[in-house]
Structure formats: C-alpha cells, structure tokens
N, C-alpha and C. Protein backbone atom coordinates (compact mmCIF):
# COMPACT_ATOMS: atom_id res chain seq x y z
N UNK A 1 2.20 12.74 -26.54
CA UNK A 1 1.81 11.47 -27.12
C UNK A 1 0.41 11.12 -26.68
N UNK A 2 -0.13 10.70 -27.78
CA UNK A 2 -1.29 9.74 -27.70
C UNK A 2 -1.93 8.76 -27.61
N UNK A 3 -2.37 8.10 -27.52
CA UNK A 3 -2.78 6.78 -28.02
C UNK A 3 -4.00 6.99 -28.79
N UNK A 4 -4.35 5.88 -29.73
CA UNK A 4 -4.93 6.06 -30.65
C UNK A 4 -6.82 5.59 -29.85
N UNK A 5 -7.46 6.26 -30.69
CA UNK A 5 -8.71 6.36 -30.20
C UNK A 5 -9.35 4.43 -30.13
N UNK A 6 -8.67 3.84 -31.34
CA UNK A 6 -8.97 2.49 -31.26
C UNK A 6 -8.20 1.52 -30.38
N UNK A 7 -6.50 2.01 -29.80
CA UNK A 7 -6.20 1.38 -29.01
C UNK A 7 -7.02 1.85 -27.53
N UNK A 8 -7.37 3.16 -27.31
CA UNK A 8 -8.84 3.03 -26.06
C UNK A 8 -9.44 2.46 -26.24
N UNK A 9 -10.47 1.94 -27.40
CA UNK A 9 -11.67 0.92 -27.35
C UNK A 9 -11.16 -0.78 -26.87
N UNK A 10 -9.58 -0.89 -27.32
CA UNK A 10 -9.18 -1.90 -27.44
C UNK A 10 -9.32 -2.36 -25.66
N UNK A 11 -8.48 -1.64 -25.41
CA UNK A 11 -8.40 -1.22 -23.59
C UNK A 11 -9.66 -0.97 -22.82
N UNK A 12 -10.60 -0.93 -23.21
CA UNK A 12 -11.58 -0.96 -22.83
C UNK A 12 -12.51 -2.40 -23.22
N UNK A 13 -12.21 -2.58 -23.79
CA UNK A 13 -13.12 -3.79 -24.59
C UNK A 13 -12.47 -5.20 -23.46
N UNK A 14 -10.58 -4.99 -23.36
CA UNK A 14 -9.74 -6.19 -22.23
C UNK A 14 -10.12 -6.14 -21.46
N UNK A 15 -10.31 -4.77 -20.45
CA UNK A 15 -10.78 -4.63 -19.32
C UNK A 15 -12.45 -5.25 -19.15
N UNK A 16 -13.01 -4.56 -19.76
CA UNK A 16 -14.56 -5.42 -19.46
C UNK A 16 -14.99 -6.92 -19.52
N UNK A 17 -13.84 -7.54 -20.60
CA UNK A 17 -13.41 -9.16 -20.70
C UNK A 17 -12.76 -9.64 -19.01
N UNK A 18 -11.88 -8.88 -18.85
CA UNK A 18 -11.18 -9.15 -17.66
C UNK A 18 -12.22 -9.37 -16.36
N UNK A 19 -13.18 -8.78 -16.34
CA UNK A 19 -14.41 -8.04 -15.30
C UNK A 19 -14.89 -9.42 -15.20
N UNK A 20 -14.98 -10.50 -16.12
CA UNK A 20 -15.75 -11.75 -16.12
C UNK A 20 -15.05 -12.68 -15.53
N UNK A 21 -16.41 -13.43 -14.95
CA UNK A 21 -15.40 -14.74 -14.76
C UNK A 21 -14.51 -15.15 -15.49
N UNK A 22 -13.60 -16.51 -14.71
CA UNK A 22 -12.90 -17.23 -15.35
C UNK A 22 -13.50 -17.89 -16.71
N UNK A 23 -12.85 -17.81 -18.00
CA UNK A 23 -13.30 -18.98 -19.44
C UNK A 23 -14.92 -18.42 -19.37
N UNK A 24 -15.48 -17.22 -19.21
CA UNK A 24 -16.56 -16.46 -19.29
C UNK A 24 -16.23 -15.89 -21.01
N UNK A 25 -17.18 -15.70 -21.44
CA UNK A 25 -17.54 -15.24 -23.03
C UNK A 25 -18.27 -13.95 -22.84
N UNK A 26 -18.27 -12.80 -24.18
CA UNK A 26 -19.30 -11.90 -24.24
C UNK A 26 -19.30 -11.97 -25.56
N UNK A 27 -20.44 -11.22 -25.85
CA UNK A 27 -20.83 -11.24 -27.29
C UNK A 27 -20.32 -9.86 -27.70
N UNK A 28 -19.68 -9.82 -28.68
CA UNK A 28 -19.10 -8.22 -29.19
C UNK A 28 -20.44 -7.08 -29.41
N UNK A 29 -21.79 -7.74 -29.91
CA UNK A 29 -22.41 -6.41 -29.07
C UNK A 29 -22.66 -6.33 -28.16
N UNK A 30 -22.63 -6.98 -27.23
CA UNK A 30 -22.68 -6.95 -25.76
C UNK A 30 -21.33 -5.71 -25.41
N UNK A 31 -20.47 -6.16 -25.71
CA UNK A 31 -18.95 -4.97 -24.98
C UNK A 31 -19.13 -4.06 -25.59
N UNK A 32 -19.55 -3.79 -27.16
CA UNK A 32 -20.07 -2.41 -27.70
C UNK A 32 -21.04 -1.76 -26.89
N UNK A 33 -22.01 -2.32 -26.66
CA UNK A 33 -23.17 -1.63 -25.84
C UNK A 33 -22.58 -1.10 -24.34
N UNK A 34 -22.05 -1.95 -23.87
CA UNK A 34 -21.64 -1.68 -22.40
C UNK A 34 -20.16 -0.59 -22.21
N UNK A 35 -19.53 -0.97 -22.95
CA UNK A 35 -18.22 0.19 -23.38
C UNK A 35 -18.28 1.36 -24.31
N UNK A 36 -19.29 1.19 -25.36
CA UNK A 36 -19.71 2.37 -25.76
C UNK A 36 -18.77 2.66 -26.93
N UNK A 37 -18.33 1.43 -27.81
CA UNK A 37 -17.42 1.45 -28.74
C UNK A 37 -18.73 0.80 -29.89
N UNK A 38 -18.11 1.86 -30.83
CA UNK A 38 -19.37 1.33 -32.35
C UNK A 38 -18.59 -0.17 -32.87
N UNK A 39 -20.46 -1.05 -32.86
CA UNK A 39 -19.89 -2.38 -33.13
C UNK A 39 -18.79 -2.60 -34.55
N UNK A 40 -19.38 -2.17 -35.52
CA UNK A 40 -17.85 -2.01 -36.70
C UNK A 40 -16.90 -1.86 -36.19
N UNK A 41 -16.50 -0.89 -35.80
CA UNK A 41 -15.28 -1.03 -35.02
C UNK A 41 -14.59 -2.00 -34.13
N UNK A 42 -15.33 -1.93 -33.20
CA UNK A 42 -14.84 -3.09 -32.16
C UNK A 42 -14.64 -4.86 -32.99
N UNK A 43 -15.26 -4.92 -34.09
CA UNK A 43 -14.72 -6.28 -34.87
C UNK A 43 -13.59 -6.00 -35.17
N UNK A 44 -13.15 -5.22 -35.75
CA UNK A 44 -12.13 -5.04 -36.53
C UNK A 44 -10.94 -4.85 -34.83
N UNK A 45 -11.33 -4.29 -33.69
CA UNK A 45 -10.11 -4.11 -32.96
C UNK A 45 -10.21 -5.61 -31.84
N UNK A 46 -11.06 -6.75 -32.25
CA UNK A 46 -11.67 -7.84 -32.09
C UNK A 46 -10.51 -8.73 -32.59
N UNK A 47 -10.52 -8.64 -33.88
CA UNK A 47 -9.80 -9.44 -35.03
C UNK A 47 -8.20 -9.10 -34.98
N UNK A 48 -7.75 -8.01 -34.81
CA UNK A 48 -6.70 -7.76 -34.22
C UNK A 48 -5.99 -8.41 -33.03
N UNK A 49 -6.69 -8.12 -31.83
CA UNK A 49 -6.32 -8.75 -30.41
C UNK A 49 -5.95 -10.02 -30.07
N UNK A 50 -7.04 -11.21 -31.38
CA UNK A 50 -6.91 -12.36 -31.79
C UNK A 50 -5.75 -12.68 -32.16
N UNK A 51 -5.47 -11.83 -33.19
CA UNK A 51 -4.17 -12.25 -34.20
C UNK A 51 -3.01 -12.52 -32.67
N UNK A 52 -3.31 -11.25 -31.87
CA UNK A 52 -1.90 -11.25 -31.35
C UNK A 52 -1.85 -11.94 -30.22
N UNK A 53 -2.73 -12.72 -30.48
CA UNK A 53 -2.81 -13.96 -28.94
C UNK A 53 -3.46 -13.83 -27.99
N UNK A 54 -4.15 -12.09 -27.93
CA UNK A 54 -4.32 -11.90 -26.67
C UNK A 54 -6.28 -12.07 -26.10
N UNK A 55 -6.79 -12.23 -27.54
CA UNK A 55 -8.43 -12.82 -27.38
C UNK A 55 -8.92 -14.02 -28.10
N UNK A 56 -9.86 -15.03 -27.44
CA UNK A 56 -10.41 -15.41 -28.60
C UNK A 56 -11.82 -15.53 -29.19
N UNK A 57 -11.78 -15.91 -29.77
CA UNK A 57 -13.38 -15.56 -30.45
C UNK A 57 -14.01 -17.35 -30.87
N UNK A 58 -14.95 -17.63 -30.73
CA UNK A 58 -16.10 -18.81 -31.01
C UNK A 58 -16.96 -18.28 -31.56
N UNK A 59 -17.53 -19.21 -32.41
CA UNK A 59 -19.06 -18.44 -33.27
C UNK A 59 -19.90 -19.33 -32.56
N UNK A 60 -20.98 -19.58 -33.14
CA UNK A 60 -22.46 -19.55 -32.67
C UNK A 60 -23.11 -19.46 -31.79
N UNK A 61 -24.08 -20.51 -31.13
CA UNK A 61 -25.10 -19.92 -29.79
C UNK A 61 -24.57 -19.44 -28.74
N UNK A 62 -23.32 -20.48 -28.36
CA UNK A 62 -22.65 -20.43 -27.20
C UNK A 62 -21.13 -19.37 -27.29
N UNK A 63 -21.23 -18.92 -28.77
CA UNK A 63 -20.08 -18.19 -29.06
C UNK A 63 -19.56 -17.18 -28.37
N UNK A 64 -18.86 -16.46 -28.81
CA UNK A 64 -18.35 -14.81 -28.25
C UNK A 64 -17.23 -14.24 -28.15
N UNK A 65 -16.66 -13.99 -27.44
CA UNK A 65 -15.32 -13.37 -27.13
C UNK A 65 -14.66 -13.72 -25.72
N UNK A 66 -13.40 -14.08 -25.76
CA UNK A 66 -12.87 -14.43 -24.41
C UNK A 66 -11.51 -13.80 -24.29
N UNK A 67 -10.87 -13.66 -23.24
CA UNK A 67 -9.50 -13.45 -22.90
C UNK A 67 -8.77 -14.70 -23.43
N UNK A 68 -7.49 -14.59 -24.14
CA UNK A 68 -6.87 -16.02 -24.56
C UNK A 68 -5.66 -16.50 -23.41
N UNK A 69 -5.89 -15.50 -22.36
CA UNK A 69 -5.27 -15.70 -21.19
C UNK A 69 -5.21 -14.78 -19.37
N UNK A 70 -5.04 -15.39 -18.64
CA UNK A 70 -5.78 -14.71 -17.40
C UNK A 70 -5.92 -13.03 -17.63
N UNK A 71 -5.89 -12.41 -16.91
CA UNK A 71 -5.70 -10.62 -16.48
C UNK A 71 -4.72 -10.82 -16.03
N UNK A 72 -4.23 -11.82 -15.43
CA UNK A 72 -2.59 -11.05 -15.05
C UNK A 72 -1.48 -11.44 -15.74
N UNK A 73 -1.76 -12.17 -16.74
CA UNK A 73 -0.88 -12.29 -17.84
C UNK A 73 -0.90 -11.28 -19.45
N UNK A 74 -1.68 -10.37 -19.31
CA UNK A 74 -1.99 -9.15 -20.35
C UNK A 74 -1.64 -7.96 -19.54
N UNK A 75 -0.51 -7.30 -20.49
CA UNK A 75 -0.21 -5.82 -19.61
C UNK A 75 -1.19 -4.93 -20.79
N UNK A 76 -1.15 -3.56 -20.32
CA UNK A 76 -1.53 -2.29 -21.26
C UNK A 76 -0.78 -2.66 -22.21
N UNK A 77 0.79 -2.55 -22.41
CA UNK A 77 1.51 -2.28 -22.94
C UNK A 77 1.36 -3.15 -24.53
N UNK A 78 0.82 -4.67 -24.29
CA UNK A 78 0.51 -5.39 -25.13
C UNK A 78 -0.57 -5.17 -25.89
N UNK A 79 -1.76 -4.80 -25.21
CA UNK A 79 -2.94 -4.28 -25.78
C UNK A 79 -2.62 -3.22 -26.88
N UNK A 80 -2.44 -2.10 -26.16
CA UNK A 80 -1.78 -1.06 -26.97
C UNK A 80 -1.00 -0.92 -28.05
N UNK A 81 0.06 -2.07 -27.62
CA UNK A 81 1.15 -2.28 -28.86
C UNK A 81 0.25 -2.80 -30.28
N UNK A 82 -0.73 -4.23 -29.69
CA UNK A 82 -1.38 -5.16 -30.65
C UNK A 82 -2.08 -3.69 -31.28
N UNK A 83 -2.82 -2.99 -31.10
CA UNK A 83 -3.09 -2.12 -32.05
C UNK A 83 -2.46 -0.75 -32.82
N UNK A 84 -1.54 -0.42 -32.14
CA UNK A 84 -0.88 1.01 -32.48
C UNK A 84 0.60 0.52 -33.01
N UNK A 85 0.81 -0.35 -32.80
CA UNK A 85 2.61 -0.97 -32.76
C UNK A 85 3.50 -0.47 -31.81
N UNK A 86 4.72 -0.14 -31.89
CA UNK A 86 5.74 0.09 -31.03
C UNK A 86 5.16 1.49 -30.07
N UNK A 87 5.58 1.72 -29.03
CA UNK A 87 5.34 3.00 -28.91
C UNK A 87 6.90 4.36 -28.41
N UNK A 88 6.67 5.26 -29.33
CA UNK A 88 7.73 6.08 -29.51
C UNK A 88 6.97 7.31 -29.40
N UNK A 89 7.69 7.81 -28.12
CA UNK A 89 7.61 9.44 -27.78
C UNK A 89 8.15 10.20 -28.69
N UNK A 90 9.31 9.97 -29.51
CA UNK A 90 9.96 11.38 -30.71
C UNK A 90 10.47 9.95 -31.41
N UNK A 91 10.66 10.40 -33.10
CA UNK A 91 11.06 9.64 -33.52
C UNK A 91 12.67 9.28 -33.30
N UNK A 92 13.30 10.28 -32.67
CA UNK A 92 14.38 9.83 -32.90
C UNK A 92 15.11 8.78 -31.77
N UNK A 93 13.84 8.28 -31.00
CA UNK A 93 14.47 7.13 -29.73
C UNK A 93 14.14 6.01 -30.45
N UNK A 94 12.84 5.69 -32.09
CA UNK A 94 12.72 4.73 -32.93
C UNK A 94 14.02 4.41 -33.75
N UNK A 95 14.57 5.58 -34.39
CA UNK A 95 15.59 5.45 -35.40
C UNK A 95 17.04 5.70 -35.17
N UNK A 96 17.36 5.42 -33.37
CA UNK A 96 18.67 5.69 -32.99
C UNK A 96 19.30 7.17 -33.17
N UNK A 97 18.52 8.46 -33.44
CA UNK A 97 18.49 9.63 -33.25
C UNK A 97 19.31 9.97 -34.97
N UNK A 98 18.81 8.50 -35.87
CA UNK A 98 19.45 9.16 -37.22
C UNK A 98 18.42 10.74 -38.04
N UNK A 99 17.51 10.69 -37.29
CA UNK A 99 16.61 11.85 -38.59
C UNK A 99 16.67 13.25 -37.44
N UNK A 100 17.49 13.16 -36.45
CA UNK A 100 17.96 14.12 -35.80
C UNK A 100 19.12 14.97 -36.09
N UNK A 101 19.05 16.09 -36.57
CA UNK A 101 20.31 16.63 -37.38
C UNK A 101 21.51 16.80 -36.12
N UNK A 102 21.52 16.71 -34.68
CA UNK A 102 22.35 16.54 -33.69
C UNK A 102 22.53 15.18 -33.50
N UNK A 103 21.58 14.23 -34.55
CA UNK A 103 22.38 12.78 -34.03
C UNK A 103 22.53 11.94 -33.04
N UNK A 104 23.55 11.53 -32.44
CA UNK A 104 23.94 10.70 -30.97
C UNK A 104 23.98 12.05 -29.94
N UNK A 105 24.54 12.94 -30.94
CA UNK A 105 24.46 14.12 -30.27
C UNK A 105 23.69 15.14 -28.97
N UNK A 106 22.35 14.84 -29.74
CA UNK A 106 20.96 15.63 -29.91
C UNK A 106 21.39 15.74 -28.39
N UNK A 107 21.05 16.57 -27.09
CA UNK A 107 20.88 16.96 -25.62
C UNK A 107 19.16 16.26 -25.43
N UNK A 108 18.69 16.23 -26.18
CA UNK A 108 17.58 15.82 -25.54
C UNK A 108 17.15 14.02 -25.83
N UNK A 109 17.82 13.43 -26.61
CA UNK A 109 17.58 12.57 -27.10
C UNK A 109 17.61 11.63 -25.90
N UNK A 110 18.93 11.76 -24.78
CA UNK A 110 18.23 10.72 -23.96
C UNK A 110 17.26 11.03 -22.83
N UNK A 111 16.63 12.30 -22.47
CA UNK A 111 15.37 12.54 -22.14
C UNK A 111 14.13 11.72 -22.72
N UNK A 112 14.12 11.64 -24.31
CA UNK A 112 13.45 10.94 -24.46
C UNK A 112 12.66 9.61 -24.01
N UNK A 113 14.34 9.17 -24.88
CA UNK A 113 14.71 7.79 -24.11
C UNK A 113 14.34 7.20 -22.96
N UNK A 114 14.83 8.02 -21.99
CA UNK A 114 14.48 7.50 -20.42
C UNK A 114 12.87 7.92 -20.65
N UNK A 115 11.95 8.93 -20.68
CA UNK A 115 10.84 9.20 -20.79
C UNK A 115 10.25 8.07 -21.07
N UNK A 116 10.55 7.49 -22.51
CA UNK A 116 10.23 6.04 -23.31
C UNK A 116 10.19 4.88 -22.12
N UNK A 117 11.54 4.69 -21.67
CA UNK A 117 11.82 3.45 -21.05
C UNK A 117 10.80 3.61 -19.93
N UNK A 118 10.47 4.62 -19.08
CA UNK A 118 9.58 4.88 -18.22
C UNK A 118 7.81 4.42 -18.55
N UNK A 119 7.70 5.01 -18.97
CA UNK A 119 6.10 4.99 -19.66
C UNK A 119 6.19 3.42 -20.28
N UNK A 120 7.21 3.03 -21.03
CA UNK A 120 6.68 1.31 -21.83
C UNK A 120 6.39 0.69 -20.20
N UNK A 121 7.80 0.67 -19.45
CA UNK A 121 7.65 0.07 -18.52
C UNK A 121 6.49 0.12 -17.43
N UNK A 122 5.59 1.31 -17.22
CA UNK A 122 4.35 1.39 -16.34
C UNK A 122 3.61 0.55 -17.46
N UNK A 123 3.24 0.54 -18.63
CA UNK A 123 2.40 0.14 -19.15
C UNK A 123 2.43 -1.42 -19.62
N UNK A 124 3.98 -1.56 -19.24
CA UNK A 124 4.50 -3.41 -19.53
C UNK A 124 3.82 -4.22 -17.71
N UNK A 125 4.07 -2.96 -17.26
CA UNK A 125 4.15 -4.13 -15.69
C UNK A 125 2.60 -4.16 -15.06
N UNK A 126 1.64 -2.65 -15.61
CA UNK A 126 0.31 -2.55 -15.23
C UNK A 126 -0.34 -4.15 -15.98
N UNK A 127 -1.18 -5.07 -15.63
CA UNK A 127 -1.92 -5.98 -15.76
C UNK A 127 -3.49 -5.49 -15.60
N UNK A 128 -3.98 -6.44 -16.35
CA UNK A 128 -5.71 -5.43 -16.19
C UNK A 128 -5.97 -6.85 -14.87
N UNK A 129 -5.36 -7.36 -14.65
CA UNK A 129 -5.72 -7.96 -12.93
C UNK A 129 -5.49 -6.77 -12.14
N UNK A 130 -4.06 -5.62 -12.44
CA UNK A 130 -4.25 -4.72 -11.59
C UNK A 130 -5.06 -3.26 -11.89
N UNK A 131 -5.78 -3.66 -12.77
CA UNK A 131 -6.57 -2.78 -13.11
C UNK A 131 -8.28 -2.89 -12.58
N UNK A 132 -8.44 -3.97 -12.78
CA UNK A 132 -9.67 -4.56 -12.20
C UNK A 132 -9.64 -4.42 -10.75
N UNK A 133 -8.55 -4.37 -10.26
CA UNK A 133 -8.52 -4.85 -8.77
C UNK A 133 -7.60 -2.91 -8.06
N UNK A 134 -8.13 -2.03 -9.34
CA UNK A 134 -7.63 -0.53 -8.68
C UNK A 134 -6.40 -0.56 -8.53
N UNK A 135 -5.74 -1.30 -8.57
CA UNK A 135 -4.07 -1.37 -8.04
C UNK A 135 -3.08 -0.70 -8.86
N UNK A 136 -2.26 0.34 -8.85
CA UNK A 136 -1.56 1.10 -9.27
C UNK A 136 -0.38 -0.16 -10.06
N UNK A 137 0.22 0.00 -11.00
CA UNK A 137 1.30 -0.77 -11.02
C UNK A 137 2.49 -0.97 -10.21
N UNK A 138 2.97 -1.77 -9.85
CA UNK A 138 4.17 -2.20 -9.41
C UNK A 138 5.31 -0.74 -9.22
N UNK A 139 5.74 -0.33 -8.06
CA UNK A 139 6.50 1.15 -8.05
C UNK A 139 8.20 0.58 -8.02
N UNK A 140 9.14 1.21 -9.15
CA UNK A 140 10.53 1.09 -8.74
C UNK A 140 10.86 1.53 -7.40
C-alpha cells in the first residue's frame, strides 16, 4: 500500500501549518515554496482539507491558511483519509471478504484485517503535535 502522492503534499502542507504559532497563517505559496508541492496543486489539496474541517483559509492582505484546530487534535489518519478516503490494505477487509472467492473463508483475510486495524490505528493516534515534537505515537 500506498498513499497517494497528494495525500503526501497534504501531510506535508499540516505539518508545516502545525510548525507555526498558535492562530498563525501562511500563504499557500509560501507552503508550496517551503514544502516543495506545485502551487496548483496544493489549492486544490487546500480546498479539500477545508471541506473536512481540518484547515482554514481567509482571503486578502492579512489572509492565508490556518489549522482549523490545534496539532494535537489532527491525526495522520484524518489528513490522509480527507484526501484518499478510507484506507484498505486488500479489498476484501472493504467489502467483508465478498469479491474473495474463499469468502469469510479466505486464511488470509484476517491477516489483513488485523494488518488494517494496526496501521489505521498508528496513523489515528500519531498527532502532528507528535510529529512536530519527534514523538513516536502512543505504543500498545
């Protein structure tokens, strides 16, 4: 599995928001230039992040881009999701193992699964507070 090249810019774009002070603004070419994401792009994964609560945006002099809430209230997992949607290691831990010709069956299906539940969960509990601040996520 991957993540998509725009949910990295996305993750990159939170994190460098996060880097600022508190109710601090940047200008989207400002995080393009400094993150190294082409400004077209980064509007469009801008306008997204918005929708899903997790940035906001002001226009003019004083305008820019902000977190729509601390760093330690944004995991990866949200970032990621707001642009890629759900995330699924094989399809068949999305569709209850129906497009699996073994079914409930399948031997590997709950490998998956647990694989899945593993990985959402590092990426639900990592915060870009603990990212900013080097900190590994939270260990079971």
């Amino acid at each position: 599995m991957q993540i998509t090249r725009q949910a990295d810019y996305a993750v990159r774009a939170v994190h460098y928001l996060a880097g600022l002070g508190a109710d601090q603004r940047a200008a989207t070419s400002q995080i393009a230039q400094e993150q190294r994401i082409p400004p077209s792009f980064l509007a469009k994964i801008v306008s997204q992040l918005s929708v899903a609560g997790l940035l906001q945006t002001s226009r003019g002099a004083r305008g820019g881009v902000s977190l729509a809430r601390t760093p330690e209230e944004i995991s990866l997992l949200e970032v990621v999701e707001a642009i890629d949607g759900p995330i699924y290691l094989n399809e068949c831990v999305a569709d209850k193992g129906t497009s699996c010709v073994f079914g409930e069956d399948c031997p590997m299906r709950p490998v998956w699964c647990e694989a899945q539940a593993k990985l959402v969960e590092i990426l639900k509990s990592t915060t870009f507070n603990h990212v900013n601040h080097k900190e590994l996520a939270p260990a079971d």
